[in-house]
N, C-alpha and C. Protein backbone atom coordinates (compact mmCIF):
# COMPACT_ATOMS: atom_id res chain seq x y z
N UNK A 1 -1.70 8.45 6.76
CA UNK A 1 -1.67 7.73 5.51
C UNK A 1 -1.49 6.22 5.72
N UNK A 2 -0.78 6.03 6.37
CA UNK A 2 -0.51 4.64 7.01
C UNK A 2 -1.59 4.04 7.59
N UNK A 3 -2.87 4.45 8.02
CA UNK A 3 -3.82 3.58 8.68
C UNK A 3 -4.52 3.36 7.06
N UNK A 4 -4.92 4.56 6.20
CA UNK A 4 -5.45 4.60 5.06
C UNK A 4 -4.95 3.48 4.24
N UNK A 5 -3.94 3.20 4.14
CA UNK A 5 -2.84 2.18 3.24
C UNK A 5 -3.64 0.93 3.69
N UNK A 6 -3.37 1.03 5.34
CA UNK A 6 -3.61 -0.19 5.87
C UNK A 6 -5.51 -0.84 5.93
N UNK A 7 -6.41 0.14 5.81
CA UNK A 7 -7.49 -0.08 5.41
C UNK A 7 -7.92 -0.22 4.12
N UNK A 8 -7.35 -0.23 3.12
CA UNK A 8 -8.01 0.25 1.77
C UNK A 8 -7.09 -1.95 1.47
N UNK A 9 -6.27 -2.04 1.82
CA UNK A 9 -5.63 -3.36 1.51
C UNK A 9 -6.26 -4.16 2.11
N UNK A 10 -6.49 -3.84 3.42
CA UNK A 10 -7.71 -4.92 4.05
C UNK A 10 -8.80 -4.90 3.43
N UNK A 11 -9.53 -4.12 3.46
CA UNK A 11 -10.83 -4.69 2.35
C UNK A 11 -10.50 -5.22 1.14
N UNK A 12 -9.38 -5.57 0.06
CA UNK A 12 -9.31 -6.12 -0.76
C UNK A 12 -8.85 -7.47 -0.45
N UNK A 13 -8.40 -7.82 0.73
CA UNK A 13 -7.88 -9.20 0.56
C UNK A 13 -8.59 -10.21 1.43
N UNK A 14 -8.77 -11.64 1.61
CA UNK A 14 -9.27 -12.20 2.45
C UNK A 14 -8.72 -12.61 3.75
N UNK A 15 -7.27 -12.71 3.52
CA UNK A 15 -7.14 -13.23 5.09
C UNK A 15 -6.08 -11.52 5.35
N UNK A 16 -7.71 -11.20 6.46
CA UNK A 16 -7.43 -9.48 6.80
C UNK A 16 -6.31 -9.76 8.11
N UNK A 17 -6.34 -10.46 8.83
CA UNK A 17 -5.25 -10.84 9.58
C UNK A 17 -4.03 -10.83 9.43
N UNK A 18 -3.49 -10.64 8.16
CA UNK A 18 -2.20 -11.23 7.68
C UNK A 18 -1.53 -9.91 7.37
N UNK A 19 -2.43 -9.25 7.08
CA UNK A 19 -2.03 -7.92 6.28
C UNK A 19 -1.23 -6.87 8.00
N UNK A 20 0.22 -6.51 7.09
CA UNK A 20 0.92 -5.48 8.24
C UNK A 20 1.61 -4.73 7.01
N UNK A 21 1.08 -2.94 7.64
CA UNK A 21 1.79 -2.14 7.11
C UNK A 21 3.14 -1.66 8.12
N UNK A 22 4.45 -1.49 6.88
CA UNK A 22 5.43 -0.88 7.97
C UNK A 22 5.65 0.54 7.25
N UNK A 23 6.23 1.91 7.87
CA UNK A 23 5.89 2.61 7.02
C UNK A 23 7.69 3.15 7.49
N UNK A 24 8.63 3.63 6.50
CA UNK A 24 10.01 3.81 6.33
C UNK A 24 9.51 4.88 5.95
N UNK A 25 10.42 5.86 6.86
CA UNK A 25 10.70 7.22 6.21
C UNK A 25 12.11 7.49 6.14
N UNK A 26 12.40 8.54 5.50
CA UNK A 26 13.92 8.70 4.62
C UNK A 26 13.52 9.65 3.93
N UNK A 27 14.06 11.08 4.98
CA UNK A 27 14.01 12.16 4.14
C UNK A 27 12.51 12.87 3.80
N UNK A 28 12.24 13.21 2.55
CA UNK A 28 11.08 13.67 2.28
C UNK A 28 10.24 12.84 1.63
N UNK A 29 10.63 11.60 1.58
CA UNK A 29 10.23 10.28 1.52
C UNK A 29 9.62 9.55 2.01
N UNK A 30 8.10 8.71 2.21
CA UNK A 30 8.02 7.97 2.73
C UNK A 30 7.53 6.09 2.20
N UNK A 31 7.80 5.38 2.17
CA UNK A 31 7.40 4.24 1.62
C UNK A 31 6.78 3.41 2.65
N UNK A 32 5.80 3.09 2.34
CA UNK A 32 5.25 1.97 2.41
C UNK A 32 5.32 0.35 2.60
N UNK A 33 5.66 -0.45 3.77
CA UNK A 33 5.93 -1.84 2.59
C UNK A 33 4.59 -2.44 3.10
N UNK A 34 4.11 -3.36 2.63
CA UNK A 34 2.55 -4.05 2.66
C UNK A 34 2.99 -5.60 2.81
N UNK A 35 2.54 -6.41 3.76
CA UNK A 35 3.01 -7.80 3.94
C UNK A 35 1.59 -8.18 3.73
N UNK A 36 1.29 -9.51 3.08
CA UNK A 36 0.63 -10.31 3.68
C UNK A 36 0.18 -11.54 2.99
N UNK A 37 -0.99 -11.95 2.93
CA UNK A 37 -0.76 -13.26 2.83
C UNK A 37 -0.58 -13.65 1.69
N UNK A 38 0.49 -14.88 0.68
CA UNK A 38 0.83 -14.98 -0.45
C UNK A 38 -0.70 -14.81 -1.29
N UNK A 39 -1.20 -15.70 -0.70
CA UNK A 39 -2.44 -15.78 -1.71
C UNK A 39 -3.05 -15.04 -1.79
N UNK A 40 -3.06 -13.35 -0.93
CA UNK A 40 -3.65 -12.88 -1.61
C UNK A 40 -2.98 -11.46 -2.73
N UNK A 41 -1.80 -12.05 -2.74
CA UNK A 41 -0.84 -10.61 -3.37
C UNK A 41 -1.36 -10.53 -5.40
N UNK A 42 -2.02 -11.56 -5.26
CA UNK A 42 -2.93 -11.05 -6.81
C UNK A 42 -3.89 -10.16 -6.84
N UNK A 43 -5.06 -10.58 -5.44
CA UNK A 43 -6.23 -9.35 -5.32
C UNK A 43 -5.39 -8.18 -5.05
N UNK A 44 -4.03 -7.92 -4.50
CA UNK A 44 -3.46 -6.33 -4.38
C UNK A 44 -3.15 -5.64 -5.47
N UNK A 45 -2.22 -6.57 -6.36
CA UNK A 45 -1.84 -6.24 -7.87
C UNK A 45 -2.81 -5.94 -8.74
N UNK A 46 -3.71 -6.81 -8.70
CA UNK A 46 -4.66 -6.56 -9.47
C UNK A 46 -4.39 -7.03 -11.08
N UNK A 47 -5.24 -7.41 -12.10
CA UNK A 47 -5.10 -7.28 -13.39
C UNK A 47 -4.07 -6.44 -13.89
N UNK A 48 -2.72 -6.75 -14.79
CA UNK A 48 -2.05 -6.06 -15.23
C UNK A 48 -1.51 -4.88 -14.08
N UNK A 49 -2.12 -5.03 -12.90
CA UNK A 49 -1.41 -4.22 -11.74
C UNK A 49 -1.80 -2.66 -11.39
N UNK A 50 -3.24 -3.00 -12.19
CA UNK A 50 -4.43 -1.93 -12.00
C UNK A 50 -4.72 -1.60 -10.42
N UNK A 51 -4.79 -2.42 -9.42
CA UNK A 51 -5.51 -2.00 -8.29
C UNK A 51 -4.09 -2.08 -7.69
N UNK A 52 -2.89 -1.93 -7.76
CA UNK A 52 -1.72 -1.13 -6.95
C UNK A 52 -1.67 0.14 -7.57
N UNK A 53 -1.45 0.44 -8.82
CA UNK A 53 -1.66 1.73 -9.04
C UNK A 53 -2.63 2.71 -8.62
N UNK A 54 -4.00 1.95 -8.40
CA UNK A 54 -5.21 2.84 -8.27
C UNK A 54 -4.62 3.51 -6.56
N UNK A 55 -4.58 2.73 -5.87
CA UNK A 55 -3.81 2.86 -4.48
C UNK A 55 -2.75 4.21 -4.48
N UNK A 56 -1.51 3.42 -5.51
CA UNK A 56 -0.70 4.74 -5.52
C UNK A 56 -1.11 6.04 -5.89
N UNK A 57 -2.16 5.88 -7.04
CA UNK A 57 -2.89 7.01 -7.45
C UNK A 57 -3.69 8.17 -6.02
N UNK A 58 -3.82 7.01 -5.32
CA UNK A 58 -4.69 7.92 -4.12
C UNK A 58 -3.71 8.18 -2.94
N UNK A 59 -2.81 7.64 -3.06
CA UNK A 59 -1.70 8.03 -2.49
C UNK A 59 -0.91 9.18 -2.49
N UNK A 60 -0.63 9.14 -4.04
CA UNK A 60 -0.09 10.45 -4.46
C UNK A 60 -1.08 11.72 -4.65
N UNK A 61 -2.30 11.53 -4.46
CA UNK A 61 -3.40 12.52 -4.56
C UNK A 61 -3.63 13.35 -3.14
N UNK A 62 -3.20 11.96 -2.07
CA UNK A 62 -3.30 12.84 -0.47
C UNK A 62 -2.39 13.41 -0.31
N UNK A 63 -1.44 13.35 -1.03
CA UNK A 63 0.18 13.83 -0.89
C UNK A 63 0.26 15.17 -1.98
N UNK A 64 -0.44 16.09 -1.79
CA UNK A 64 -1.17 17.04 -2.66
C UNK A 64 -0.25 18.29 -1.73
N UNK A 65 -0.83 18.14 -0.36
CA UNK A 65 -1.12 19.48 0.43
C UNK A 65 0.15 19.18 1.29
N UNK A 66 0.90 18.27 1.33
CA UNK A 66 2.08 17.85 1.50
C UNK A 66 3.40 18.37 0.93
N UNK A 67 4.47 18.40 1.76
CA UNK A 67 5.95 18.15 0.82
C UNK A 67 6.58 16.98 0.62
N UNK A 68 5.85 15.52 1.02
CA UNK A 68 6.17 14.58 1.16
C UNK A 68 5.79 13.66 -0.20
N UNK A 69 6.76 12.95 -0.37
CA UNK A 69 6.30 11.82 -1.95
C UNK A 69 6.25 10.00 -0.48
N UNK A 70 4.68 9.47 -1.57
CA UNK A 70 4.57 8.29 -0.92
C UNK A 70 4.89 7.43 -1.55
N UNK A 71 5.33 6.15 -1.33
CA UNK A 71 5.53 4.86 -2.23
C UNK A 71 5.23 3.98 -1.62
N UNK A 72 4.72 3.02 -2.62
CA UNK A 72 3.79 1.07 -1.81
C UNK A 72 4.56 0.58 -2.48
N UNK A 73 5.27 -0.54 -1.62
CA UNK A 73 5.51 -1.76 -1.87
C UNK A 73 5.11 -3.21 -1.76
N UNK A 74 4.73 -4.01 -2.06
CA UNK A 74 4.46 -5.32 -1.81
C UNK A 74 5.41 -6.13 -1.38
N UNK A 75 5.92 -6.83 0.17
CA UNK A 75 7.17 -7.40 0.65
C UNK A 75 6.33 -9.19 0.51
N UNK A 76 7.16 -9.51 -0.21
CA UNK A 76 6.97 -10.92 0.02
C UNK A 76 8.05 -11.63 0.49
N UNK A 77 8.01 -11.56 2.36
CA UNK A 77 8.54 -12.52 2.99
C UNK A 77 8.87 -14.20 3.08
């Protein structure tokens, strides 16, 4: 899931360099955090915060056949 996270954010943003997924687990838990470059943490959010959800949406969709719950965060360092 973690390379998936980490590909689906790179194609949305421009400086693909910048972008690092770290992935925290805790339990039956796992989160996500997403770094990267300020300018592009609008193309991640998206309108009203449409294209993070769409993400979580496919997130929580691979997490089907799983016992595991996923969560994204956006870290602005």
């Amino acid at each position: 899931m973690r390379y998936f996270v980490e590909f689906v954010v790179s194609s949305l943003v421009s400086h693909k360099e910048d972008v690092q997924v770290d992935e925290v687990a805790a339990g039956n838990s796992v989160t996500y955090e997403v770094r990267l470059n300020p300018a592009d943490v609008g193309r991640v959010i998206g309108k009203s915060g449409r294209t993070i959800n769409s993400i979580r949406n496919l997130l929580n969709a691979g997490a089907v056949d799983s016992d595991k719950r996923y969560f994204l965060q956006i870290r602005e360092d």
